[in-house]
Protein backbone atom coordinates (compact mmCIF):
# COMPACT_ATOMS: atom_id res chain seq x y z
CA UNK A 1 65.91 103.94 135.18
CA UNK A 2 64.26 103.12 138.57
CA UNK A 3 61.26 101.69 137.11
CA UNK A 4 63.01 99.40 134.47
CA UNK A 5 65.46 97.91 137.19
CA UNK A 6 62.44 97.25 139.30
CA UNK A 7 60.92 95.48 136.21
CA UNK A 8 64.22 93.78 135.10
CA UNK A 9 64.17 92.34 139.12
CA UNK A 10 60.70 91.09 139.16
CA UNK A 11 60.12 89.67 135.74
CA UNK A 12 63.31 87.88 134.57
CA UNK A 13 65.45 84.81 135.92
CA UNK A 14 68.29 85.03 137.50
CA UNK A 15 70.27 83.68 134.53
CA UNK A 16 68.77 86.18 132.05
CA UNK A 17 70.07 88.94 134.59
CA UNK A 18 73.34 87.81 134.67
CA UNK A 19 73.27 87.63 130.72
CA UNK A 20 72.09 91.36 130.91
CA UNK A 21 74.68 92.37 132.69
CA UNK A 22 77.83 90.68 130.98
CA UNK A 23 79.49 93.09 128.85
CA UNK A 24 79.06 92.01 124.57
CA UNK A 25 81.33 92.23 122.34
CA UNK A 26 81.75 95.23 119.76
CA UNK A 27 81.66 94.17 116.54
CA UNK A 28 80.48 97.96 115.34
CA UNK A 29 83.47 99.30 116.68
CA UNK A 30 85.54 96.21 115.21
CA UNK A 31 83.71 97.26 111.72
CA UNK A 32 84.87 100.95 112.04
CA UNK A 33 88.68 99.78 112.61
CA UNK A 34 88.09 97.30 109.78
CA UNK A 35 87.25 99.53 107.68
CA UNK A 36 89.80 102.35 108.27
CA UNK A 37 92.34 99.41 108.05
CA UNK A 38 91.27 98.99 103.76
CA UNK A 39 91.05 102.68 103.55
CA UNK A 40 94.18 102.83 104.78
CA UNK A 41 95.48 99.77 103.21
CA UNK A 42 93.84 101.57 100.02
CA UNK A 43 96.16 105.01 100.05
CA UNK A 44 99.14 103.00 100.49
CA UNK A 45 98.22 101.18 97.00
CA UNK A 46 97.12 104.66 95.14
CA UNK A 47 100.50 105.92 96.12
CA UNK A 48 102.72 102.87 95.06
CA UNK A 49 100.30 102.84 91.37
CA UNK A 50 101.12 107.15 91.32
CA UNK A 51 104.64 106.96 91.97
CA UNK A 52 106.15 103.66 90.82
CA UNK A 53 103.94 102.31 88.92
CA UNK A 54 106.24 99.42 87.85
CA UNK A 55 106.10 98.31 90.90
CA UNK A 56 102.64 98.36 91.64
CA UNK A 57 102.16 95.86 88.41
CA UNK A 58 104.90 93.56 89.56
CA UNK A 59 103.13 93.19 93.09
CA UNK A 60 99.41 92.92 91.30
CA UNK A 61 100.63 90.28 89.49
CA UNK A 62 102.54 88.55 91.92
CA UNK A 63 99.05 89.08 94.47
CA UNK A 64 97.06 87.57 91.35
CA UNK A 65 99.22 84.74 90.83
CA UNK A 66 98.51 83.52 94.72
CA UNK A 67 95.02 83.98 94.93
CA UNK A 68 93.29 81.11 95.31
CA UNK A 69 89.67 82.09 96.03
């Protein structure tokens, strides 16, 4: 890790070390709570369609109704 500091010093501008040391953003972890977030969303759905199914076709209808893509 020595040797690449030494590098990073001598090679880039100051500017490009400040922009290596700035914390990025996430977005991988942002993808895995996403994702858990439809999964979830997901069960809640399978369960409503299993046990009141009546329900579950008023709502889809009612979600179908105000989509506007």
């Amino acid at each position: 890790m020595s040797e690449l500091n030494t590098l990073i010093e001598r090679t880039l501008s100051e500017d490009t070390k400040e922009q290596i040391g700035k914390v990025q953003p996430d977005h991988i972890n942002q993808l895995f709570e996403d994702i858990q977030s439809i999964n979830r969303m997901t069960e809640v759905m399978m369960y409503v369609l299993h046990h009141y199914p009546h329900v579950f076709e008023l709502a889809y209808k009612e979600a179908l109704k105000n989509d506007n893509r």
